[in-house]
N, C-alpha and C. Protein backbone atom coordinates (compact mmCIF):
# COMPACT_ATOMS: atom_id res chain seq x y z
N UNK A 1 -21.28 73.12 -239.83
CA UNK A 1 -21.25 73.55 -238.46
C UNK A 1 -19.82 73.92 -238.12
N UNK A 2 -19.53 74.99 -237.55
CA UNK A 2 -18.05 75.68 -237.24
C UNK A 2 -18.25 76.09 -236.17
N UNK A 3 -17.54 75.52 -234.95
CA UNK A 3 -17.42 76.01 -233.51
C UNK A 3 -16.04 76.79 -233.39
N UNK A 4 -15.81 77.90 -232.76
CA UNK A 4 -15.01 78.23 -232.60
C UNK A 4 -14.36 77.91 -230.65
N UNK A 5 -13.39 77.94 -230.28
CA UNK A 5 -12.79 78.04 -229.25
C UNK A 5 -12.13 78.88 -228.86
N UNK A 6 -10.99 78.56 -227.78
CA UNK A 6 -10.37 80.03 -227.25
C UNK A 6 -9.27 80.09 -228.43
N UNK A 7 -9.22 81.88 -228.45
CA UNK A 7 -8.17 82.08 -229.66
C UNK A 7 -8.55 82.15 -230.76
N UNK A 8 -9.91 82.24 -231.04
CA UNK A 8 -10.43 81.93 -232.53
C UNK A 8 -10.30 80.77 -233.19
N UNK A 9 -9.70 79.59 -232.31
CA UNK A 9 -9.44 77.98 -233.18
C UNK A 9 -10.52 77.64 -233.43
N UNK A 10 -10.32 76.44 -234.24
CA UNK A 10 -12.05 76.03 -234.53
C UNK A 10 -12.12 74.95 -233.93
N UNK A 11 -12.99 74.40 -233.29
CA UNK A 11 -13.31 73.48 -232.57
C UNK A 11 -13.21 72.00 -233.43
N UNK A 12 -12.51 71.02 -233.07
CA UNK A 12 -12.87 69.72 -234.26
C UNK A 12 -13.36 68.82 -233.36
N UNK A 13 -14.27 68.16 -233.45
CA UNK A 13 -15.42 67.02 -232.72
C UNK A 13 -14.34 65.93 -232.76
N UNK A 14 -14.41 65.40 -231.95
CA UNK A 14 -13.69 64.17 -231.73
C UNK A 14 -13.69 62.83 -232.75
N UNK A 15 -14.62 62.97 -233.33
CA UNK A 15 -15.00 61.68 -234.01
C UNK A 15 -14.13 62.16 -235.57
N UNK A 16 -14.31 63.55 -236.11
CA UNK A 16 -13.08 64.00 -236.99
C UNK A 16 -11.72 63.68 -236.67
N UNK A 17 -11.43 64.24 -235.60
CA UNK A 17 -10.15 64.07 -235.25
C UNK A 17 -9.43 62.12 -235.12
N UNK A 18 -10.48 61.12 -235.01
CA UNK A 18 -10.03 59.95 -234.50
C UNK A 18 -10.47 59.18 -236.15
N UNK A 19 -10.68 59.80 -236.99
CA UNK A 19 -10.74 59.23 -238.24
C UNK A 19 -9.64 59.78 -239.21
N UNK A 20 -8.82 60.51 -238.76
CA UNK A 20 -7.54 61.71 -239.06
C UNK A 20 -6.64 60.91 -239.02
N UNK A 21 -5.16 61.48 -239.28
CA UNK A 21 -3.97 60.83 -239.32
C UNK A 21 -3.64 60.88 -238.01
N UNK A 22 -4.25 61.82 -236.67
CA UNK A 22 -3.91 61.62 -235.89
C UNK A 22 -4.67 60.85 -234.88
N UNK A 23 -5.54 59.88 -235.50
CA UNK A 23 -6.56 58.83 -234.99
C UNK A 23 -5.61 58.07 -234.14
N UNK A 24 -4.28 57.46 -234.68
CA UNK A 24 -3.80 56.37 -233.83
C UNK A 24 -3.36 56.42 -232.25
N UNK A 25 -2.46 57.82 -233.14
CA UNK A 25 -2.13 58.59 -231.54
C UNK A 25 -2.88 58.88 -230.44
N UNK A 26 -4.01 59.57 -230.78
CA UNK A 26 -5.06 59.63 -229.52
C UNK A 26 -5.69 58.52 -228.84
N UNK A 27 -5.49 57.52 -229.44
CA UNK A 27 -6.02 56.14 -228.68
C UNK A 27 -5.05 55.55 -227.92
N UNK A 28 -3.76 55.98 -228.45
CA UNK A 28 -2.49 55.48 -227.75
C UNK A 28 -2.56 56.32 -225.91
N UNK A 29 -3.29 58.01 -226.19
CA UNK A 29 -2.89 59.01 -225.20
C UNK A 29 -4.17 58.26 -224.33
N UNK A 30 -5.21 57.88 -225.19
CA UNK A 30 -6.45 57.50 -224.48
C UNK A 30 -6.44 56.39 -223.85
N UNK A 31 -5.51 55.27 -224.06
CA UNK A 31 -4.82 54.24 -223.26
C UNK A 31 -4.13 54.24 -222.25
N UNK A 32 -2.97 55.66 -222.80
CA UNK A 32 -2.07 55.51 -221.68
C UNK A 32 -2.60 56.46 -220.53
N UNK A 33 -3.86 57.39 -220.78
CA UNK A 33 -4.72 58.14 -219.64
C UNK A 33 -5.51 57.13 -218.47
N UNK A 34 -5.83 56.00 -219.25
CA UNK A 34 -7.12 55.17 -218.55
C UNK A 34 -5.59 54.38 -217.50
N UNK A 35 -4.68 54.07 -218.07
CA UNK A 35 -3.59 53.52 -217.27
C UNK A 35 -2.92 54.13 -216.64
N UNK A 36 -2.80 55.87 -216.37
CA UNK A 36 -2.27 56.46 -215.34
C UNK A 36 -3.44 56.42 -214.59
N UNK A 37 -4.28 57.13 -214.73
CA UNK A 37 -5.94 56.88 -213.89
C UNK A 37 -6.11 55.15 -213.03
N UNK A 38 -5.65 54.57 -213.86
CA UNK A 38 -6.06 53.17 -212.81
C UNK A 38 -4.91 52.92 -211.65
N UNK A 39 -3.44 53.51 -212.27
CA UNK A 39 -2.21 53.32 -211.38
C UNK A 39 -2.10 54.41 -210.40
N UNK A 40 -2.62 55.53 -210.41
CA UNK A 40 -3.20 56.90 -209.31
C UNK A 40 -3.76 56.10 -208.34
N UNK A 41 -5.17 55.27 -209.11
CA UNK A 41 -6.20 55.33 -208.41
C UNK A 41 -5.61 54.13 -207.09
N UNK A 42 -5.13 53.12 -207.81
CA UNK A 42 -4.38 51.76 -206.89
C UNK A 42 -3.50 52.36 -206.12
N UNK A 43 -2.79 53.37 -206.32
CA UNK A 43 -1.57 53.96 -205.06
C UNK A 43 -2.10 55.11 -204.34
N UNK A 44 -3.50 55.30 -204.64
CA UNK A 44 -3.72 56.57 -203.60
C UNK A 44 -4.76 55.58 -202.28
N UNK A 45 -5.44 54.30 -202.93
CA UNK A 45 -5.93 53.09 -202.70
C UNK A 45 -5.38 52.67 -201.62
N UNK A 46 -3.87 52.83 -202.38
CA UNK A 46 -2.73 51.89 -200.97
C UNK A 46 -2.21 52.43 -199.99
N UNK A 47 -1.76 53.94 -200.17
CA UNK A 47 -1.66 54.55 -199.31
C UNK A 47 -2.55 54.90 -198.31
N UNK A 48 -3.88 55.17 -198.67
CA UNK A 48 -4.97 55.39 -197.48
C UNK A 48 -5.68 53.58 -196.74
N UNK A 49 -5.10 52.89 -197.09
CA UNK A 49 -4.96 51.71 -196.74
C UNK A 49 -4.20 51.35 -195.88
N UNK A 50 -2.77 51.80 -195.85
CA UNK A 50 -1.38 51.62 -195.13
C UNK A 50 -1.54 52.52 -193.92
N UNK A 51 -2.03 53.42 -194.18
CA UNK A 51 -2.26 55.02 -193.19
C UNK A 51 -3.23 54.36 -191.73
N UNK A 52 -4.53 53.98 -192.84
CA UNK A 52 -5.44 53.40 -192.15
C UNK A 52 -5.20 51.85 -190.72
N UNK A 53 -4.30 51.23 -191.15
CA UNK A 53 -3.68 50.01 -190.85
C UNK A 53 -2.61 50.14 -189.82
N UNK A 54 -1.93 51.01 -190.03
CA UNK A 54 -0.77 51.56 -189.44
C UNK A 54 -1.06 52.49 -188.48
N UNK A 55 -2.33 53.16 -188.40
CA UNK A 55 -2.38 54.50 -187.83
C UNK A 55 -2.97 53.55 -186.21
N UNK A 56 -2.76 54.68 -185.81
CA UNK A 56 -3.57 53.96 -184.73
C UNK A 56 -3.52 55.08 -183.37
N UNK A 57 -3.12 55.13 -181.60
CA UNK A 57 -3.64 56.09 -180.64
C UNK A 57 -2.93 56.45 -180.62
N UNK A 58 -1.96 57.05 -181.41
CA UNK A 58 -0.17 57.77 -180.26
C UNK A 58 0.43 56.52 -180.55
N UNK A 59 0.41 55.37 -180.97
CA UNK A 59 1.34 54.16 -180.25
C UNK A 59 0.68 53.84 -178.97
N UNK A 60 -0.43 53.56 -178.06
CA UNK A 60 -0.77 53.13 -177.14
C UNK A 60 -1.60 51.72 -177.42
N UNK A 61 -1.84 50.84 -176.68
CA UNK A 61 -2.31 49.33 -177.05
C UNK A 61 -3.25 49.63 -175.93
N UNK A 62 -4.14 50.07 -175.36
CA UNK A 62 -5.64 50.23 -175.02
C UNK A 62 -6.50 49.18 -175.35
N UNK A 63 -6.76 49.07 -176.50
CA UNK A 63 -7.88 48.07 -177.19
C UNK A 63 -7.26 46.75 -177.16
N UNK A 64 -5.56 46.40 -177.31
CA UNK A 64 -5.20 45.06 -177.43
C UNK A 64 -5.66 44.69 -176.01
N UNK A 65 -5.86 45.73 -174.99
CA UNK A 65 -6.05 45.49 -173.17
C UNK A 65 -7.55 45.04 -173.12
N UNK A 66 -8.05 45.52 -174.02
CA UNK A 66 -9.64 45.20 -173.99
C UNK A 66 -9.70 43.52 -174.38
N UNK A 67 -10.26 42.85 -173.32
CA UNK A 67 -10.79 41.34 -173.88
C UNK A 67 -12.23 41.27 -174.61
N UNK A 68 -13.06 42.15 -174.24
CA UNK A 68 -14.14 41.75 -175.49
C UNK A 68 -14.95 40.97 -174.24
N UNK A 69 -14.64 41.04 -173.20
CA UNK A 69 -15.75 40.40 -171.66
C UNK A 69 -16.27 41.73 -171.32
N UNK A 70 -17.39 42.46 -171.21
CA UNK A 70 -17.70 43.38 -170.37
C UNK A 70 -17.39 43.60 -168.70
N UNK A 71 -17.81 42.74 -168.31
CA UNK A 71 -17.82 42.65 -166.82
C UNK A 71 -15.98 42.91 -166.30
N UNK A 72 -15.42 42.14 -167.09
CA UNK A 72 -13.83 42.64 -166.94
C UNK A 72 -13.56 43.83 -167.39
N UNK A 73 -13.87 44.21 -168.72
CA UNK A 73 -13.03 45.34 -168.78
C UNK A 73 -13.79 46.42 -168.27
N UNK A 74 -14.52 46.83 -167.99
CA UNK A 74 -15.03 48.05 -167.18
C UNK A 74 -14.99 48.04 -165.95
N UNK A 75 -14.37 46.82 -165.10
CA UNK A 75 -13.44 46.96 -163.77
C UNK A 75 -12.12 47.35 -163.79
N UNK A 76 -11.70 46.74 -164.91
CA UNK A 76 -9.96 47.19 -165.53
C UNK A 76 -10.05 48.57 -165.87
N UNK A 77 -11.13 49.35 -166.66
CA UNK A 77 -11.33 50.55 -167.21
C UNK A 77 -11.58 51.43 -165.88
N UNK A 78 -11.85 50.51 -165.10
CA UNK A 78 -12.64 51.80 -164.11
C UNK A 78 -11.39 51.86 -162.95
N UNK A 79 -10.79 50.58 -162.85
CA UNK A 79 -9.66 51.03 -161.83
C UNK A 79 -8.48 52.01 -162.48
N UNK A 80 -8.23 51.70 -163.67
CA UNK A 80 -7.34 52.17 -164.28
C UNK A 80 -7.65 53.74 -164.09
N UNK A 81 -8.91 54.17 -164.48
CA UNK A 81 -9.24 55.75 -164.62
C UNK A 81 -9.34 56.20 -163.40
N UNK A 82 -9.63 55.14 -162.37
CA UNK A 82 -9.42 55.90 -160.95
C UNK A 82 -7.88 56.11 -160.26
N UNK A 83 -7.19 55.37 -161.44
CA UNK A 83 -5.82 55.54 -160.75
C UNK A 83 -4.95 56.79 -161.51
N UNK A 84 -5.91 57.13 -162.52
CA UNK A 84 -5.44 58.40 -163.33
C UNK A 84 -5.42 59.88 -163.30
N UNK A 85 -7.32 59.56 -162.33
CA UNK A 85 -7.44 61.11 -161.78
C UNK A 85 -7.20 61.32 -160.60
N UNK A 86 -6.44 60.48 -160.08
CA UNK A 86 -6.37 60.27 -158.51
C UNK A 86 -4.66 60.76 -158.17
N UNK A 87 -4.11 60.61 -159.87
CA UNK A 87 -2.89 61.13 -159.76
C UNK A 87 -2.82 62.48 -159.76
N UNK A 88 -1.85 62.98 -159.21
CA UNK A 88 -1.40 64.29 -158.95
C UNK A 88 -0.94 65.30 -160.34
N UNK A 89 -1.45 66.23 -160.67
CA UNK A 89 -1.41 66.92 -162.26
C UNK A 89 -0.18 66.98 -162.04
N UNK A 90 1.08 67.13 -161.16
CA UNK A 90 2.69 67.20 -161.37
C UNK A 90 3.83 66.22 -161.03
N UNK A 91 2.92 65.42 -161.32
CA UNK A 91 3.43 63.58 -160.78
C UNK A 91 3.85 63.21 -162.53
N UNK A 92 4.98 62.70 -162.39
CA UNK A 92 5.69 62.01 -163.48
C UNK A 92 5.08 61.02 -164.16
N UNK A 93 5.06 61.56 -165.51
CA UNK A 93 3.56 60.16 -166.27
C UNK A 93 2.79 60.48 -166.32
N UNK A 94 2.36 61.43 -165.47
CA UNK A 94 0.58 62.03 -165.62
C UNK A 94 0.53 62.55 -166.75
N UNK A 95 0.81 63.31 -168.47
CA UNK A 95 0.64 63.52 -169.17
C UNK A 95 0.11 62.24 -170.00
N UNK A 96 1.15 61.15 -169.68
CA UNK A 96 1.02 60.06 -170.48
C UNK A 96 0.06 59.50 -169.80
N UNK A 97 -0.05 59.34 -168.73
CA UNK A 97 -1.51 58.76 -168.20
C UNK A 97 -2.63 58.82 -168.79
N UNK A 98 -2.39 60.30 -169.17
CA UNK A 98 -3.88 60.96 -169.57
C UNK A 98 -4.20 60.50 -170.99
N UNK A 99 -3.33 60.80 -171.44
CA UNK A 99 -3.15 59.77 -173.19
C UNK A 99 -3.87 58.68 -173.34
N UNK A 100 -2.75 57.94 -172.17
CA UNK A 100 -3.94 56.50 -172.31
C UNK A 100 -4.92 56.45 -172.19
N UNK A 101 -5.65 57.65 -171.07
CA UNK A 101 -7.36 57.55 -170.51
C UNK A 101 -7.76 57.52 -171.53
N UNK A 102 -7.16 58.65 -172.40
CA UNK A 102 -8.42 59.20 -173.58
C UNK A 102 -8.51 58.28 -174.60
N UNK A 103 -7.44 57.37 -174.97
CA UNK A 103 -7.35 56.23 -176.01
C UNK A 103 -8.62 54.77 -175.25
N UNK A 104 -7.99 55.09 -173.73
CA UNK A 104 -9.02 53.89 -173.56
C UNK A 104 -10.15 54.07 -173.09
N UNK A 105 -10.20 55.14 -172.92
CA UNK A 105 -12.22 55.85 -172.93
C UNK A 105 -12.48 55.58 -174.58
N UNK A 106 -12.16 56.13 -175.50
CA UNK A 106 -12.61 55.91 -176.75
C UNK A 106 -12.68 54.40 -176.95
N UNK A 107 -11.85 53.52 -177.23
CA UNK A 107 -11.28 52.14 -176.78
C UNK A 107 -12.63 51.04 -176.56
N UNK A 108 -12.59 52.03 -175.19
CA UNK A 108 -14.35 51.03 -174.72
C UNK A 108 -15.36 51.45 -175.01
N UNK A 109 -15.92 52.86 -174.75
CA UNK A 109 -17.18 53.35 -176.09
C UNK A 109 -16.99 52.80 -177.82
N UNK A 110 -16.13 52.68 -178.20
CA UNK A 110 -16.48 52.50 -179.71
C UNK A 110 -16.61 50.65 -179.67
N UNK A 111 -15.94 49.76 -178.51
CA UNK A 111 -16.72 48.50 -178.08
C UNK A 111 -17.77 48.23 -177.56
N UNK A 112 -18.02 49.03 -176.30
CA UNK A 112 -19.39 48.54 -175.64
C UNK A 112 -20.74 49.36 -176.46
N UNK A 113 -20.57 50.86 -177.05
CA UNK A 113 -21.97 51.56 -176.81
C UNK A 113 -22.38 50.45 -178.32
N UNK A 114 -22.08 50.02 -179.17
CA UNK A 114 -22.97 49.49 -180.33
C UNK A 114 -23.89 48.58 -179.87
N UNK A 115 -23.22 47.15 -179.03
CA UNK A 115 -23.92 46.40 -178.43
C UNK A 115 -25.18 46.24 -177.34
N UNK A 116 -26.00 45.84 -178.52
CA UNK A 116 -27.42 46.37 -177.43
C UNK A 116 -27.48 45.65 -176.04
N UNK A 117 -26.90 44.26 -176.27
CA UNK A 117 -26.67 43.79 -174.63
C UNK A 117 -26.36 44.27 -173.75
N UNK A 118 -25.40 45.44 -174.33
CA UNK A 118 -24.43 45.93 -173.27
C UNK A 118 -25.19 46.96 -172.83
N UNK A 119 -25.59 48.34 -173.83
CA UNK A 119 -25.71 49.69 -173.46
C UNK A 119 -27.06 50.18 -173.32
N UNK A 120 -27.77 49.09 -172.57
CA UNK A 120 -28.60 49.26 -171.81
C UNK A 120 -28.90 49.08 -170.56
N UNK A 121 -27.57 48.72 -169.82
CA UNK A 121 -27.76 48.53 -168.07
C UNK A 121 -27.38 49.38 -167.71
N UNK A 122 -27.58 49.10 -166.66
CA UNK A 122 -27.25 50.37 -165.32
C UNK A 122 -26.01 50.72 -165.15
N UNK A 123 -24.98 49.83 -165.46
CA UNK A 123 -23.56 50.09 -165.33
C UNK A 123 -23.16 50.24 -166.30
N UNK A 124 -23.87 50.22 -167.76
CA UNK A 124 -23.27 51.04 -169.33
C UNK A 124 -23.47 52.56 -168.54
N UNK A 125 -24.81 53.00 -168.29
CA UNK A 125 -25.12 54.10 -168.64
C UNK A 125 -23.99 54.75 -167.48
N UNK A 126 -23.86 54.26 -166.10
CA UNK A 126 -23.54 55.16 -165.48
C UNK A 126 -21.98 55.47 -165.44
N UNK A 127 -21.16 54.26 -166.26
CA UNK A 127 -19.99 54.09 -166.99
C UNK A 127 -19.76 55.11 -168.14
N UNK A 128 -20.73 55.13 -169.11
CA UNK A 128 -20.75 56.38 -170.04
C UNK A 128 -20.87 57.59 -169.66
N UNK A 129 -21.71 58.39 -168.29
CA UNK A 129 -21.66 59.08 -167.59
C UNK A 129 -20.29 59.45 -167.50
N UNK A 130 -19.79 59.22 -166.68
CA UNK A 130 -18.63 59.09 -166.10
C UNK A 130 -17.73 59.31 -167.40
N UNK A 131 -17.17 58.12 -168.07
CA UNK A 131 -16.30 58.67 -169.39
C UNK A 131 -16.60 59.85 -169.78
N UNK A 132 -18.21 60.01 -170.37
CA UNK A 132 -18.42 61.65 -171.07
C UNK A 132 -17.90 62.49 -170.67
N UNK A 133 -17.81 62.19 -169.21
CA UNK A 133 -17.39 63.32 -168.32
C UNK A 133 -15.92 64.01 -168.41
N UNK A 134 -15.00 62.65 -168.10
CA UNK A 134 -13.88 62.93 -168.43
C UNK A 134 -13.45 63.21 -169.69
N UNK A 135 -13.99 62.38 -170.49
CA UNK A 135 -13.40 62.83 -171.92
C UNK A 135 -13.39 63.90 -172.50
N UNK A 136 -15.01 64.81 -171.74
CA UNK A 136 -15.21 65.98 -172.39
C UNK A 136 -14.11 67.46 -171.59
N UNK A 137 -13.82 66.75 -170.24
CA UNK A 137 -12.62 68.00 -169.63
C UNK A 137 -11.37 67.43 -170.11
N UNK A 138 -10.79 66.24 -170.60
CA UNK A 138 -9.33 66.04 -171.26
C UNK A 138 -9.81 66.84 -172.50
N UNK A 139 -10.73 67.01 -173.40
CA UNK A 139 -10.68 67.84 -174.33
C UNK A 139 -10.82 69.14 -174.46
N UNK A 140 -11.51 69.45 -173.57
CA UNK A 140 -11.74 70.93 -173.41
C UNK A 140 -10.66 71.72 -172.67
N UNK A 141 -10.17 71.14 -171.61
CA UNK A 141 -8.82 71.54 -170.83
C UNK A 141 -8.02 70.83 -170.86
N UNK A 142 -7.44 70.52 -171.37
CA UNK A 142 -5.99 69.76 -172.04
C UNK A 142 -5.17 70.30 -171.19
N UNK A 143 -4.87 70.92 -170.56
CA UNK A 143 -3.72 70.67 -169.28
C UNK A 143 -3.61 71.58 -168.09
N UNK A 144 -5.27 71.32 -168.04
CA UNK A 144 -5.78 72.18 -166.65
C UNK A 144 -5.80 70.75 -165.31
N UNK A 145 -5.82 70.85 -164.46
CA UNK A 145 -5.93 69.55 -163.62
C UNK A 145 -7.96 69.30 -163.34
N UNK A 146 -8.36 68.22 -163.08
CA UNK A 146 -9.66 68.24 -162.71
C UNK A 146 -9.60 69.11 -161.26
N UNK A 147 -11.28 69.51 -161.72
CA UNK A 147 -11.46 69.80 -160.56
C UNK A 147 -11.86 69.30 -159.24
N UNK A 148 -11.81 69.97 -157.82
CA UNK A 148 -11.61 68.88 -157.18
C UNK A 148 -13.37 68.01 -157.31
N UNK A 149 -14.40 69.06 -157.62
CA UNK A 149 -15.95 68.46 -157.52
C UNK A 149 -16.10 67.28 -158.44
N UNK A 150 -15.51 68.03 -159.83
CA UNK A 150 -15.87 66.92 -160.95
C UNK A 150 -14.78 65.29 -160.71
N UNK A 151 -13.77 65.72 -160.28
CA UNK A 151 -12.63 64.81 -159.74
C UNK A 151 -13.77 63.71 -158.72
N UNK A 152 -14.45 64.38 -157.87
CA UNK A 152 -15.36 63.26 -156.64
C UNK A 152 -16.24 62.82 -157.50
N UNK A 153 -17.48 63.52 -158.64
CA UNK A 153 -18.06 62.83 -159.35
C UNK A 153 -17.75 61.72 -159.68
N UNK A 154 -16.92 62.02 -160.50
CA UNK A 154 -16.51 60.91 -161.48
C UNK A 154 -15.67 59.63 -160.84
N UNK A 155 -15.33 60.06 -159.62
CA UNK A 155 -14.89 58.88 -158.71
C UNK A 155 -16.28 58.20 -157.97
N UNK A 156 -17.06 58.76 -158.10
CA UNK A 156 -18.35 57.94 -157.25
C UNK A 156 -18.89 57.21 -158.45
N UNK A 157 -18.98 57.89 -159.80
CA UNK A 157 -19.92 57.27 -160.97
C UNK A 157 -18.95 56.13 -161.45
N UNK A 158 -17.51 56.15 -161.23
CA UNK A 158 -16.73 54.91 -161.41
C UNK A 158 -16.86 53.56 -160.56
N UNK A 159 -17.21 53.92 -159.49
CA UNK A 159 -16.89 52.92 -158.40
C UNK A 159 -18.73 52.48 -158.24
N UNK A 160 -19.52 53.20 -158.48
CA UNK A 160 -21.10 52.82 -158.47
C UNK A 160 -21.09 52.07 -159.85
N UNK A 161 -20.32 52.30 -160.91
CA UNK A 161 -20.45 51.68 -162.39
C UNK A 161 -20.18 49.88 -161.55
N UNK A 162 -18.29 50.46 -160.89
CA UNK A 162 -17.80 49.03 -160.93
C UNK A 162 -18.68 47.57 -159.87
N UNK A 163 -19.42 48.47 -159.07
CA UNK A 163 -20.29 47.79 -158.02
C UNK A 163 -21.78 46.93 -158.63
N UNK A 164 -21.85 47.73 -159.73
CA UNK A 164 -23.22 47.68 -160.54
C UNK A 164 -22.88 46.40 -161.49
N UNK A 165 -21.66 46.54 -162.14
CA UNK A 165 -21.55 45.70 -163.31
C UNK A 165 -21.07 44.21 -162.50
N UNK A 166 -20.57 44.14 -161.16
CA UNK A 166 -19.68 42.85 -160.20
C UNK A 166 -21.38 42.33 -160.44
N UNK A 167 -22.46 43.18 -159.68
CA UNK A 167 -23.29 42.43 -159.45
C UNK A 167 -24.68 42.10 -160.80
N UNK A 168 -23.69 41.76 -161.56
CA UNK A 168 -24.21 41.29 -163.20
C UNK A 168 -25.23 42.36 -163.47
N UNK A 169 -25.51 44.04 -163.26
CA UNK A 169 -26.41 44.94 -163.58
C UNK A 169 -25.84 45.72 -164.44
């Protein structure tokens, strides 16, 4: 059997070649392959580990603000966001304001919506309302001001959330 390759070489099966004089060597290359492959694999491992660990909103602490009580933090969440859109689009901080909203809208959806206790009352849903709302014009208009309609929405669906959840609903 004669295989040829590129260039007209002839192909030699591996099992020729590792019974050859150059048998030793290739087990040496085949060692030191499986040991760059495992030392790649551990530092690409560690790096998306470190990234992961390290990474986090901008630098904002949102979630360290979250206690893990519902009834608190979606009064804290809801005053906070009413004190965000209530600010003036050319008021000092309002960029960074907005930062935080969007870290701590995400913040409390990726806490409350899993929990089935939670995201089935009246003050999840009308709380998620409300966030969707905003979250979806900080993303879509990134540095348009609300408007003034959606601005009253979302101030009534905040303050009906925070009324709903005081009275354990």
């Amino acid at each position: 059997m004669h295989l040829e390759g590129r260039q007209g070489l002839p192909l030699v099966p591996f099992k020729v070649l590792h019974n050859s004089r150059f048998g030793p060597m290739l087990i040496v290359f085949q060692q030191l392959f499986r040991l760059l492959t495992r030392a790649g694999l551990i530092f690409a491992m560690s790096i998306s580990l470190l990234l992961t660990a390290c990474g986090g909103t901008q630098g904002t602490s949102s979630d360290a603000r979250l206690s893990g009580n519902y009834v608190e933090d979606t009064v804290q969440v809801t005053k906070l966001l009413q004190a965000t859109i209530s600010m003036p689009q050319e008021a000092e901080g309002h960029v960074e304001a907005e930062i935080e909203a969007r870290a701590l809208i995400n913040d409390y959806m990726s806490r409350y919506r899993p929990r089935r206790e939670v995201n089935g009352l009246a003050s999840f849903t009308t709380m998620q309302t409300a966030l969707n709302s905003l979250a979806g014009h900080y993303a879509t208009y990134t540095n348009r001001p609300l408007p003034d309609a959606l601005q009253e929405r979302i101030s009534k669906e905040l303050a009906k959330a925070e009324r709903s959840v005081m009275r354990g609903g």
